[in-house]
N, C-alpha and C. Protein backbone atom coordinates (compact mmCIF):
# COMPACT_ATOMS: atom_id res chain seq x y z
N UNK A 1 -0.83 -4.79 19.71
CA UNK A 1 -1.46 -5.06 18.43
C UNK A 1 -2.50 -6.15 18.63
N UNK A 2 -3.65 -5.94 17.63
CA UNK A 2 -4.83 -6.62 18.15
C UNK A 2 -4.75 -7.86 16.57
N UNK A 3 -5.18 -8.66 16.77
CA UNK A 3 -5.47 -9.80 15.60
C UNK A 3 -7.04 -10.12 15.73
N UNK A 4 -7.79 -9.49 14.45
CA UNK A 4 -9.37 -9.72 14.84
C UNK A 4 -9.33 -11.17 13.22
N UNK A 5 -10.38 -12.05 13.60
CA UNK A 5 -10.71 -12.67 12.51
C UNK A 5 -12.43 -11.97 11.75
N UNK A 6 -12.25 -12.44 10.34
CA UNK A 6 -13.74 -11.84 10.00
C UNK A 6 -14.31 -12.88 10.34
N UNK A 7 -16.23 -12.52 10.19
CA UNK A 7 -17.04 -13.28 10.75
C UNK A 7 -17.66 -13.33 9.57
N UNK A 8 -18.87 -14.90 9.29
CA UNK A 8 -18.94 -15.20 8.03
C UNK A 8 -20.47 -14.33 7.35
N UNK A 9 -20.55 -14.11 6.46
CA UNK A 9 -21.78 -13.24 6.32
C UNK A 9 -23.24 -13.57 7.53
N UNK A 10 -23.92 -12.76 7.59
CA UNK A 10 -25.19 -13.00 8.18
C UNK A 10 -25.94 -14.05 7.89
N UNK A 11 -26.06 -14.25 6.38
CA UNK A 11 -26.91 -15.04 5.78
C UNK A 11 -26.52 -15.55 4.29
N UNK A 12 -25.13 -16.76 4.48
CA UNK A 12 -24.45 -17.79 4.20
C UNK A 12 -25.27 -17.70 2.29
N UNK A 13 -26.46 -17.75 2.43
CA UNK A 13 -27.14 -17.74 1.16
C UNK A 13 -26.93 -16.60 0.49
N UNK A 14 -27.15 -16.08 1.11
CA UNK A 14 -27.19 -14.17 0.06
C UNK A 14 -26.22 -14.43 -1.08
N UNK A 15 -26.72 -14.25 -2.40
CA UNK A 15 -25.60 -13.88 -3.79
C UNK A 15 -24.45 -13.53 -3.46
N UNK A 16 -23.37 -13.88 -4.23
CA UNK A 16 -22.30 -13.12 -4.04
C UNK A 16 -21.96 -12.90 -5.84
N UNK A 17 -21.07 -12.32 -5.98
CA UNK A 17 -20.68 -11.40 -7.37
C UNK A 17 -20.23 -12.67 -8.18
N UNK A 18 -20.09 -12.69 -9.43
CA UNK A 18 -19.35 -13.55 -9.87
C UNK A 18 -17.81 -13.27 -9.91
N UNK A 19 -16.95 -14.31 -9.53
CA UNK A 19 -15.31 -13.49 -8.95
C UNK A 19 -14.79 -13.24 -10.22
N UNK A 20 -14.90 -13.26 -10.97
CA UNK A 20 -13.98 -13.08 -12.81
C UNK A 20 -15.05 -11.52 -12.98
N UNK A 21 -16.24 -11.22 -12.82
CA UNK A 21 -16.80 -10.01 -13.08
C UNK A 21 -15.92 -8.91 -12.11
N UNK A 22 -16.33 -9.51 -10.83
CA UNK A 22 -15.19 -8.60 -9.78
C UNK A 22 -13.93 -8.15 -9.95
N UNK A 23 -12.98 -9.12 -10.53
CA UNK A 23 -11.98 -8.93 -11.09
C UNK A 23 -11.94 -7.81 -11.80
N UNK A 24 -12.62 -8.41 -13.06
CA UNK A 24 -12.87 -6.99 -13.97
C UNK A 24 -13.46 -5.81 -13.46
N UNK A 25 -14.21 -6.00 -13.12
CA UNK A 25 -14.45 -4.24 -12.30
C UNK A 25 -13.81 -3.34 -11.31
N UNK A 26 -13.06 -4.54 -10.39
CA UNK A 26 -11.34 -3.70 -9.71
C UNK A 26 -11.11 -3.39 -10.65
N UNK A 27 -9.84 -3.92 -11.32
CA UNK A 27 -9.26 -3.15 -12.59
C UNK A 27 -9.29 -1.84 -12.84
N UNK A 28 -11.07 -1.79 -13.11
CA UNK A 28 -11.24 0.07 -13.69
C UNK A 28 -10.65 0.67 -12.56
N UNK A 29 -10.82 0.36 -11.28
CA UNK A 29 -10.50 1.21 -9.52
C UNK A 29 -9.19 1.66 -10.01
N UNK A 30 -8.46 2.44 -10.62
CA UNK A 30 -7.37 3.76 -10.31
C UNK A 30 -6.93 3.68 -9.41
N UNK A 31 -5.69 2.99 -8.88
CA UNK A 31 -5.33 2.98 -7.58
C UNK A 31 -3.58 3.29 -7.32
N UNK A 32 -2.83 4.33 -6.29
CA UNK A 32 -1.89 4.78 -6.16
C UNK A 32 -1.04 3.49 -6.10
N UNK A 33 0.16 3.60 -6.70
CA UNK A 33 1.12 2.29 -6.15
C UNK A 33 2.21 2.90 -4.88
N UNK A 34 2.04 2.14 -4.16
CA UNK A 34 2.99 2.02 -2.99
C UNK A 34 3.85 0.78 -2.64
N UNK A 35 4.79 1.14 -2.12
CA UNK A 35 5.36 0.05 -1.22
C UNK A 35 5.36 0.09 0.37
N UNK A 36 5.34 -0.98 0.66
CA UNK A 36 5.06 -1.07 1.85
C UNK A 36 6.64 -2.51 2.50
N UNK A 37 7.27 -2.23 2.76
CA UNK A 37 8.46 -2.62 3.44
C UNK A 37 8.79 -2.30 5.11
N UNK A 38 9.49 -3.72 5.17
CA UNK A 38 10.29 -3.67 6.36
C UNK A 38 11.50 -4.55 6.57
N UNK A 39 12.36 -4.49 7.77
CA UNK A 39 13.87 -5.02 7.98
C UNK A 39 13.40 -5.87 9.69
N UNK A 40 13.77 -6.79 9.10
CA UNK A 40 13.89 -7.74 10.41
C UNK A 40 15.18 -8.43 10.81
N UNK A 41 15.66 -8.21 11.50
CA UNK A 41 17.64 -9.19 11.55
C UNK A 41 18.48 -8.81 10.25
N UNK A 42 17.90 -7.37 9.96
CA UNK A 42 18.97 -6.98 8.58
C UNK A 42 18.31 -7.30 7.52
N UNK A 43 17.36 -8.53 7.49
CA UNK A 43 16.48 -8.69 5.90
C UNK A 43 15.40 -7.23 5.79
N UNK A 44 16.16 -7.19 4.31
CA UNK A 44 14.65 -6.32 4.20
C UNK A 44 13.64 -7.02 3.26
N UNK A 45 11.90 -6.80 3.60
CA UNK A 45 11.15 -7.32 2.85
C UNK A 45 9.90 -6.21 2.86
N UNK A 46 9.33 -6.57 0.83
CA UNK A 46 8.41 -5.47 0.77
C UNK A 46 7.61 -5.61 -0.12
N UNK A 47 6.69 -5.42 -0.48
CA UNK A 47 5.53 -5.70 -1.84
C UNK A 47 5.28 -3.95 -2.26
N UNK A 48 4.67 -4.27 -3.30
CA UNK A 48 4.08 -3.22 -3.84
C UNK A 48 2.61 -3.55 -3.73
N UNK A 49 1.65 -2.41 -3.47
CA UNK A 49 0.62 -2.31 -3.54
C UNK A 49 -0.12 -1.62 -3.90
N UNK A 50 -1.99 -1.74 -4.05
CA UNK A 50 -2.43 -0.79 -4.26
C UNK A 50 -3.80 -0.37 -3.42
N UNK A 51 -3.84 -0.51 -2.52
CA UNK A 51 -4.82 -0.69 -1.06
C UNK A 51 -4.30 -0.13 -0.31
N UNK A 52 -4.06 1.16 0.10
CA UNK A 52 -3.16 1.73 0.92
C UNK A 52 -4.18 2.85 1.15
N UNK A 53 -5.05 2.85 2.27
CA UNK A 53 -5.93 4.20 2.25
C UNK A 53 -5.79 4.77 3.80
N UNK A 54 -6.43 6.45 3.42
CA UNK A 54 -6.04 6.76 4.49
C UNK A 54 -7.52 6.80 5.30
N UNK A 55 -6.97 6.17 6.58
CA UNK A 55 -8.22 5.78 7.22
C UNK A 55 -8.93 7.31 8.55
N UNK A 56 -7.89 7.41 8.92
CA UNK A 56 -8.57 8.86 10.25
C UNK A 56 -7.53 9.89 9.75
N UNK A 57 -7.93 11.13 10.18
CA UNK A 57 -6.90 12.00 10.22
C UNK A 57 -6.41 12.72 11.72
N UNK A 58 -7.19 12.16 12.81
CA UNK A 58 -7.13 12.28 14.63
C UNK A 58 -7.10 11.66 14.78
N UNK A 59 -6.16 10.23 15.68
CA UNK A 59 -5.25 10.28 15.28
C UNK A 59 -5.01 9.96 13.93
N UNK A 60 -3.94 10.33 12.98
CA UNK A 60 -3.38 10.60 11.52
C UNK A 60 -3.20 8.65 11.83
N UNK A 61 -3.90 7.89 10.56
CA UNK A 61 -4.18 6.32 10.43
C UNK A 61 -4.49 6.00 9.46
N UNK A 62 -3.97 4.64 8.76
CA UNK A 62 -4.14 4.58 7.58
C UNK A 62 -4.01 2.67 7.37
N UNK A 63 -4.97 2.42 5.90
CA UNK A 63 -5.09 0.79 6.17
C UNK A 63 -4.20 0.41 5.17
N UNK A 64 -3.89 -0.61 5.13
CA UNK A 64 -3.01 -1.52 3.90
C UNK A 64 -3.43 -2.93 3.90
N UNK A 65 -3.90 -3.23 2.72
CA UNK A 65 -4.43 -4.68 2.83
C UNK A 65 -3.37 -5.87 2.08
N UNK A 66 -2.81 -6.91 2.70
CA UNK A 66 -1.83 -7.62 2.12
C UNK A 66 -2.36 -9.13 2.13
N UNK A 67 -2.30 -9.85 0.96
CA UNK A 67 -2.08 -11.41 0.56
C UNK A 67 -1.45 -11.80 1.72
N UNK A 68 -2.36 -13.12 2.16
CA UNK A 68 -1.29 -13.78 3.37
C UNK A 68 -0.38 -14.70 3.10
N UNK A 69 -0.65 -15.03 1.34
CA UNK A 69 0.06 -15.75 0.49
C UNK A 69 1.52 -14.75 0.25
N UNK A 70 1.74 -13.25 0.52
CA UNK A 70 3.09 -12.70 0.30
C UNK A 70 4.01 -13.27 0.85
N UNK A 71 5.03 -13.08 0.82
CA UNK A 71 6.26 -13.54 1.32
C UNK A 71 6.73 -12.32 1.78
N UNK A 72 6.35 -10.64 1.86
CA UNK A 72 6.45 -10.06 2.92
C UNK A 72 5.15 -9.83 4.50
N UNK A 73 4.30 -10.94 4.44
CA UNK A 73 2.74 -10.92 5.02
C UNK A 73 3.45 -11.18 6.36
N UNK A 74 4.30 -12.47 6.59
CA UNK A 74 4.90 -13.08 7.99
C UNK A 74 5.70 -11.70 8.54
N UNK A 75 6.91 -11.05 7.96
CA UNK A 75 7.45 -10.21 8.19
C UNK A 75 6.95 -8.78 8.67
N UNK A 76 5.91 -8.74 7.85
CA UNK A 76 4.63 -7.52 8.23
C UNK A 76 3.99 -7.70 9.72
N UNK A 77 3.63 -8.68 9.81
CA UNK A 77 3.33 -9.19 10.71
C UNK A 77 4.04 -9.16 12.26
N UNK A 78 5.35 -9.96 12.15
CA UNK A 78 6.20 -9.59 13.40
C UNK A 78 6.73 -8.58 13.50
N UNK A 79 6.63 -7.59 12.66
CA UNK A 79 7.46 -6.11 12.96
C UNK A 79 7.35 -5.52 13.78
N UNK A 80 5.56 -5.03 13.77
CA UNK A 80 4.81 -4.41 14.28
C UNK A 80 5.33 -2.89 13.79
N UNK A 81 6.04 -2.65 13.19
CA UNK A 81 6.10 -1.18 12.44
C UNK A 81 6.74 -1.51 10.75
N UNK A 82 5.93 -0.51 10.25
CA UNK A 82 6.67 -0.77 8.66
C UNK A 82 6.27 0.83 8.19
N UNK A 83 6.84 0.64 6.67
CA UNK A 83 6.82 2.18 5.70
C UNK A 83 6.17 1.95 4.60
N UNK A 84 5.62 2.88 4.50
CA UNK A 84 4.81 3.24 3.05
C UNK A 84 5.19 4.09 2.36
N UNK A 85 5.63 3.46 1.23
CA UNK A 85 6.32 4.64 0.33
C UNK A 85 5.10 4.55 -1.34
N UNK A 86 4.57 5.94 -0.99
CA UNK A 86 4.24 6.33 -2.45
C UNK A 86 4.63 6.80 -3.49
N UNK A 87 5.10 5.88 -4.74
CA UNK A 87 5.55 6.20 -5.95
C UNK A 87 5.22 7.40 -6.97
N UNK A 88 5.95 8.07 -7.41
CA UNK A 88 5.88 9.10 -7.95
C UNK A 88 5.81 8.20 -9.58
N UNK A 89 4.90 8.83 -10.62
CA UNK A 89 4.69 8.01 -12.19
C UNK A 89 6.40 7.87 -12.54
N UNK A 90 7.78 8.83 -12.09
CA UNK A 90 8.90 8.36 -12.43
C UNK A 90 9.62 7.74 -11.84
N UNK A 91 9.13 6.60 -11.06
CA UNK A 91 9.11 5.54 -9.90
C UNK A 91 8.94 4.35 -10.56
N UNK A 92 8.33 4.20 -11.97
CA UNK A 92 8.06 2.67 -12.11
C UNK A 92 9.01 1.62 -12.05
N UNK A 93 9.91 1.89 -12.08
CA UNK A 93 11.11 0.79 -11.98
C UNK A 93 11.58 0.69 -10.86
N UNK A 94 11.20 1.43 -10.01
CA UNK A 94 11.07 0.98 -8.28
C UNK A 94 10.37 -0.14 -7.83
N UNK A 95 9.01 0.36 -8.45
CA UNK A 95 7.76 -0.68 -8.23
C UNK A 95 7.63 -2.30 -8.89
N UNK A 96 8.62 -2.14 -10.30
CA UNK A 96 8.28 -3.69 -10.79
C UNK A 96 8.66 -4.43 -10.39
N UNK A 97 10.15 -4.45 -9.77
CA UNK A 97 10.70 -5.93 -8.46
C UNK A 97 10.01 -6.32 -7.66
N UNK A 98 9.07 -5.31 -7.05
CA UNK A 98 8.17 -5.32 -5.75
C UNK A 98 7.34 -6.17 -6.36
N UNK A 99 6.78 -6.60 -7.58
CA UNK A 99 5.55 -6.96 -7.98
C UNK A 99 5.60 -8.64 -8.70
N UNK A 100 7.24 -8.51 -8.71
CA UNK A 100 7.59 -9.49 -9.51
C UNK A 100 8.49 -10.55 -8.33
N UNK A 101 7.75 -11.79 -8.10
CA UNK A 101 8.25 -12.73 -6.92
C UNK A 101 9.86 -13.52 -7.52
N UNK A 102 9.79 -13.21 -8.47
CA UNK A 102 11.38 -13.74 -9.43
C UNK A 102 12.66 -12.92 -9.58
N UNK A 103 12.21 -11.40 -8.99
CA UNK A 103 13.05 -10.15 -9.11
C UNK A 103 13.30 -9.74 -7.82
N UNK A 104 13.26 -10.40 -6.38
CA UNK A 104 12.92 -10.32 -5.30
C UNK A 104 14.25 -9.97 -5.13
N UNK A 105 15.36 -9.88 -5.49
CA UNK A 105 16.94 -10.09 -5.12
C UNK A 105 17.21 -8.54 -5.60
N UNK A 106 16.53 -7.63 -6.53
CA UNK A 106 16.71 -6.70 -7.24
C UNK A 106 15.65 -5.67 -5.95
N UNK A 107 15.22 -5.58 -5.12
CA UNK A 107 14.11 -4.46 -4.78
C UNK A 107 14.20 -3.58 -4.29
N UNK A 108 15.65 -3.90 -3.40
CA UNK A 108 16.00 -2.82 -2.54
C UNK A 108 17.34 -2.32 -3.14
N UNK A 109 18.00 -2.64 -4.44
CA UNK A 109 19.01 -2.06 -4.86
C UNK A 109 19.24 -0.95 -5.55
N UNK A 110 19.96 -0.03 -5.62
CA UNK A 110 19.38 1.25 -6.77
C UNK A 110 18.98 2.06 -6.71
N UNK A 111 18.13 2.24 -5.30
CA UNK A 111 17.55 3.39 -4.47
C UNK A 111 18.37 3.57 -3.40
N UNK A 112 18.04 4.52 -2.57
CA UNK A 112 18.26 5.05 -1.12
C UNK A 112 17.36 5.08 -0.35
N UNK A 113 17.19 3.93 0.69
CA UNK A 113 16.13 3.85 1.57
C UNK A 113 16.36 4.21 2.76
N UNK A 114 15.29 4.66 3.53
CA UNK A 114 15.50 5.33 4.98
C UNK A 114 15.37 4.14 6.27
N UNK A 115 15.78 3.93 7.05
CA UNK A 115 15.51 2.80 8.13
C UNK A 115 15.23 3.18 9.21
N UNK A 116 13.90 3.08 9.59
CA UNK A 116 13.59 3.84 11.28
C UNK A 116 13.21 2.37 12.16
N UNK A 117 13.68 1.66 12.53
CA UNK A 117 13.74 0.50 13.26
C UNK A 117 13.37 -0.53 12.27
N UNK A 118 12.38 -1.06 12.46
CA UNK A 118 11.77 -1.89 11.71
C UNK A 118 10.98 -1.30 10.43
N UNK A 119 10.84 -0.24 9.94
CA UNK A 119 10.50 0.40 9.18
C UNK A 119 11.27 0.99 7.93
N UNK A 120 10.85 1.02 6.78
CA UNK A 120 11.66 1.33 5.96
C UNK A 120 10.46 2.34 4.50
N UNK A 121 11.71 3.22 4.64
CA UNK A 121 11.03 4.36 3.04
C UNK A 121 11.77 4.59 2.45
N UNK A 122 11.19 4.58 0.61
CA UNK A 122 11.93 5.28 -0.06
C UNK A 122 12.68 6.37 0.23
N UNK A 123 13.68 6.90 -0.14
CA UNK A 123 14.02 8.76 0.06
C UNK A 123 13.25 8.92 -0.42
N UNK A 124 13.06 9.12 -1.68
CA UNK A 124 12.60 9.88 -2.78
C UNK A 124 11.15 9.77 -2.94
N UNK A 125 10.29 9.12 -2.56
CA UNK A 125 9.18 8.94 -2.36
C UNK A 125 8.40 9.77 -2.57
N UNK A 126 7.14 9.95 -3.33
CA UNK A 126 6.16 11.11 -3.33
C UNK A 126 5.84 12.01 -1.80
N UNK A 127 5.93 10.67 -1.31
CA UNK A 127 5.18 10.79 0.42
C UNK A 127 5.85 9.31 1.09
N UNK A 128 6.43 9.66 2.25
CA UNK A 128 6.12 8.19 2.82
C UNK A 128 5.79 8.25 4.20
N UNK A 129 5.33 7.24 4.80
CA UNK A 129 4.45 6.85 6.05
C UNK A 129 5.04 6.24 6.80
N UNK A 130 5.99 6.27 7.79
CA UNK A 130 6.09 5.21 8.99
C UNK A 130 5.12 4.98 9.39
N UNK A 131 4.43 3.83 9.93
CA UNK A 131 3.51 3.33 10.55
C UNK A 131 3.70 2.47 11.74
N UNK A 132 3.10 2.47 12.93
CA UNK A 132 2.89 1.53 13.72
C UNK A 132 1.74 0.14 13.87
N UNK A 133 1.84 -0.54 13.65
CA UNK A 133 0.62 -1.89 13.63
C UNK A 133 -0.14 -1.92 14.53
N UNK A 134 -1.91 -1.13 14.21
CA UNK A 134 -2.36 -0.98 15.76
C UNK A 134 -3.29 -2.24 15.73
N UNK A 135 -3.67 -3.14 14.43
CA UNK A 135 -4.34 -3.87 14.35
C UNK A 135 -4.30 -5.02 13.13
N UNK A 136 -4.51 -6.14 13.09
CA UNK A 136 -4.46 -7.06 11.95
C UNK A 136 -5.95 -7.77 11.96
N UNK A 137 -7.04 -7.35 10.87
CA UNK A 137 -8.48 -8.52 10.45
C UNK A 137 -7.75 -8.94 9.52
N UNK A 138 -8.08 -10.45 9.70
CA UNK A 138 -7.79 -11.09 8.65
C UNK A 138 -9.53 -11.11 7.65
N UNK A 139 -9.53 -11.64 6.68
CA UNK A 139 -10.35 -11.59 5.94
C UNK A 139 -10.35 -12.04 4.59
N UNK A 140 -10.69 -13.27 4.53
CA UNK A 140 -10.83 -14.10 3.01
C UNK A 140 -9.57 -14.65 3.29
N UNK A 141 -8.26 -13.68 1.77
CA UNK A 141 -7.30 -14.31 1.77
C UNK A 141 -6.18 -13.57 1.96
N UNK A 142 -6.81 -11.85 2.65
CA UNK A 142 -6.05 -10.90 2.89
C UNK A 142 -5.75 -11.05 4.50
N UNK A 143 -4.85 -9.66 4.54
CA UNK A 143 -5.29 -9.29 6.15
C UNK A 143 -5.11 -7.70 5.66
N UNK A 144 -5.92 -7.07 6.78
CA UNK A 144 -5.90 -5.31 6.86
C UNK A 144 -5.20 -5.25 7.95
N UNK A 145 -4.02 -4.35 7.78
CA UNK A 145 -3.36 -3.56 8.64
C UNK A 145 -3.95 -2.60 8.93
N UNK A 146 -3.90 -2.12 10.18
CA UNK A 146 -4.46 -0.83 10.57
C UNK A 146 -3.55 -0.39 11.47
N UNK A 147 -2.70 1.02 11.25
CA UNK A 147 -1.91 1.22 11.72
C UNK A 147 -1.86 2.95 11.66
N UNK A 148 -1.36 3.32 13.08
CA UNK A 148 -1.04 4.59 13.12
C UNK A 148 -0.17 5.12 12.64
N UNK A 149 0.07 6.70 11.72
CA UNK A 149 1.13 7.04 11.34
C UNK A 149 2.01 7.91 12.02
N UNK A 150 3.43 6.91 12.41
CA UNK A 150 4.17 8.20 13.60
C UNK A 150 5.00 9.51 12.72
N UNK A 151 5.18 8.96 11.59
CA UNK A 151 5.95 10.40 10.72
C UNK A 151 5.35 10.35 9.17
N UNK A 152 5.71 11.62 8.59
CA UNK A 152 5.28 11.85 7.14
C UNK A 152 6.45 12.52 6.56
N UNK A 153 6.50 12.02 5.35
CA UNK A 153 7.89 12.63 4.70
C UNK A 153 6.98 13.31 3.63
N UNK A 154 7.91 14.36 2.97
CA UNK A 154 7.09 14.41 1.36
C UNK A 154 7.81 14.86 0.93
N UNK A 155 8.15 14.60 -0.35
CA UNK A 155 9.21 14.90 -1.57
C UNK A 155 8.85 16.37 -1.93
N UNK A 156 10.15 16.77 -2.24
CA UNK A 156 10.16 18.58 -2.04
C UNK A 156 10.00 18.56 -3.63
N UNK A 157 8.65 19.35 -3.78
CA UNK A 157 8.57 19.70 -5.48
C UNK A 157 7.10 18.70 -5.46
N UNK A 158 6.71 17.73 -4.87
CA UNK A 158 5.56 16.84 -5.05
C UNK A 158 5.86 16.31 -6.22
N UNK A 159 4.84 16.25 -7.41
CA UNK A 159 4.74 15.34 -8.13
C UNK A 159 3.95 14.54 -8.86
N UNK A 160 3.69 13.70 -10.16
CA UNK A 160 2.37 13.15 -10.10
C UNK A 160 2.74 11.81 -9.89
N UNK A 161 1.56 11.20 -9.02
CA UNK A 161 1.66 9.94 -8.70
C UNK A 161 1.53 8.60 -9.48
N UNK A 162 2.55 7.60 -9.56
CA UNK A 162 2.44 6.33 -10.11
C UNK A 162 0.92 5.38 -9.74
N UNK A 163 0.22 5.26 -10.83
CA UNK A 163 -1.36 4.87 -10.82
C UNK A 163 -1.09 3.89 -11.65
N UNK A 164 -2.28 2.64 -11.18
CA UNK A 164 -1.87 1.26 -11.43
C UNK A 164 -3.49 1.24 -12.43
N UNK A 165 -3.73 0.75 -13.19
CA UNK A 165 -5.58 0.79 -13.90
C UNK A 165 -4.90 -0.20 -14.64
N UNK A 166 -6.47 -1.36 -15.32
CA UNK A 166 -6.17 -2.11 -16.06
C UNK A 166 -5.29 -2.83 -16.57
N UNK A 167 -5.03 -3.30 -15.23
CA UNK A 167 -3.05 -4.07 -15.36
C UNK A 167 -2.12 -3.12 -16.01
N UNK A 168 -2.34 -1.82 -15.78
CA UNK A 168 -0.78 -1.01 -16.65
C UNK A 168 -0.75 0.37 -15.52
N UNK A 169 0.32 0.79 -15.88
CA UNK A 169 0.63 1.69 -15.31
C UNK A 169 0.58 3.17 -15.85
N UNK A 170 0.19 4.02 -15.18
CA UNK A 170 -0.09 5.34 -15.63
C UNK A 170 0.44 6.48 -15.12
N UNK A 171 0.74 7.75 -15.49
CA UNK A 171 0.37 8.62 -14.51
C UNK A 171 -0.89 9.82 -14.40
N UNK A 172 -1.14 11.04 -14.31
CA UNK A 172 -1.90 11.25 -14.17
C UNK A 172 -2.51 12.64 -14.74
N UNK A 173 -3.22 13.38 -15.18
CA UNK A 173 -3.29 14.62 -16.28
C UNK A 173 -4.49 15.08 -15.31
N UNK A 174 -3.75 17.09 -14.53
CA UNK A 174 -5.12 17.23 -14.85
C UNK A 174 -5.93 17.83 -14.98
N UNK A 175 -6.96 17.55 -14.25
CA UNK A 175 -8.52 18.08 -14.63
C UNK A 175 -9.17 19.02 -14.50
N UNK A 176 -9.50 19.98 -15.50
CA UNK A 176 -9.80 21.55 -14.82
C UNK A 176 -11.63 21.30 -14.31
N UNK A 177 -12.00 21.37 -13.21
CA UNK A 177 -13.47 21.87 -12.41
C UNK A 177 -14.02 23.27 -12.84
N UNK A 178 -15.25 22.85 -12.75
CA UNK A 178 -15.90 23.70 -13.34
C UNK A 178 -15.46 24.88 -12.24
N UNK A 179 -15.88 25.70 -12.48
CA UNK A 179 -15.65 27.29 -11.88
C UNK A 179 -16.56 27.02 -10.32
N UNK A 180 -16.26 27.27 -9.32
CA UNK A 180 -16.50 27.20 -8.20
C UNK A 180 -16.40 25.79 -7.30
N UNK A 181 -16.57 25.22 -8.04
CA UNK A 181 -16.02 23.16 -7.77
C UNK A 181 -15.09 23.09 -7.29
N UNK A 182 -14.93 22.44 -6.00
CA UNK A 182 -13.77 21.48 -5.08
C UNK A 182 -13.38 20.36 -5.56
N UNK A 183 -12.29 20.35 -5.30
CA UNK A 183 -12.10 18.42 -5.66
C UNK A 183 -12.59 17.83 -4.07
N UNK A 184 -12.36 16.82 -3.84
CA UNK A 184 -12.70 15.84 -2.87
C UNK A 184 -12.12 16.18 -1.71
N UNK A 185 -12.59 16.45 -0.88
CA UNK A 185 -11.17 16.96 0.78
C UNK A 185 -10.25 15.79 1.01
């Protein structure tokens, strides 16, 4: 596993956004909720997120960006393997312990989770991802994981996915295309 640091813009002056506008304009970004967990000496630790993209499909790779302020960031870190579990919209009560640093004792109870070394998935999961840690940039106040995926699960029947917008939670309705129209590959 590689640890890259970012490098500071080209040209220190250039504008940057105002951060309260930025804010607000994530928000609108529609984004899948996942968890992302792992077990170290028997602890398990895990956040919920919503930065979980899939990065190659040769080899099959995918990024996750985590607060280095988490209290699962250190654990992420020494694993070098963890799971991604994507929430199905009848998942939300999976996801709110994950989100809530006061409910931390509640996250892994209630479900049935899978344990592949240092790695951990929902069962029930829309989809979940073992991953291997092929890389850590840090950056600002995140870091990006970049990690290969060694297995894929997927919930028999699929599902619609738990979507995070405007601080609330959603799921998802949908959309009929016009007559000859693809959605997105």
């Amino acid at each position: 596993m590689t640890t890259l640091s970012a490098t500071a813009p080209s040209d220190p002056a250039a504008p940057t956004a105002d951060p309260a506008a930025f804010k607000s304009g994530m928000r609108r970004l529609a984004s899948g909720v996942s968890i992302v967990a792992v077990v170290i000496e028997g602890a398990r630790h895990g956040l919920a997120v919503t930065s979980v993209t899939s990065l190659a499909v040769d080899p099959p790779s995918l990024l996750v960006c985590v607060s280095r302020t988490s209290s699962a960031y250190r654990p992420l870190v020494e694993a070098g393997r963890f799971g991604v579990s994507v929430l199905a919209a009848d998942q939300l009560s999976v996801s709110l312990p994950f989100g809530d640093p006061s409910r931390r004792e509640e996250r892994f109870r209630g479900e049935t989770w899978h344990e592949d070394g240092t790695a951990i998935v929902l069962a029930d999961a829309l989809s979940a991802f073992v991953c291997r840690t092929e890389r850590i940039v840090d950056h600002a106040s995140h870091a990006i994981f970049i990690a290969s995926v060694e297995q894929v699960r997927l919930r028999e029947g699929g599902g619609d996915p738990l979507v995070h917008v405007e601080r609330g939670y959603r799921g998802t309705v949908p959309l009929a295309l016009p007559d000859g129209q693809r959605g997105v590959a």
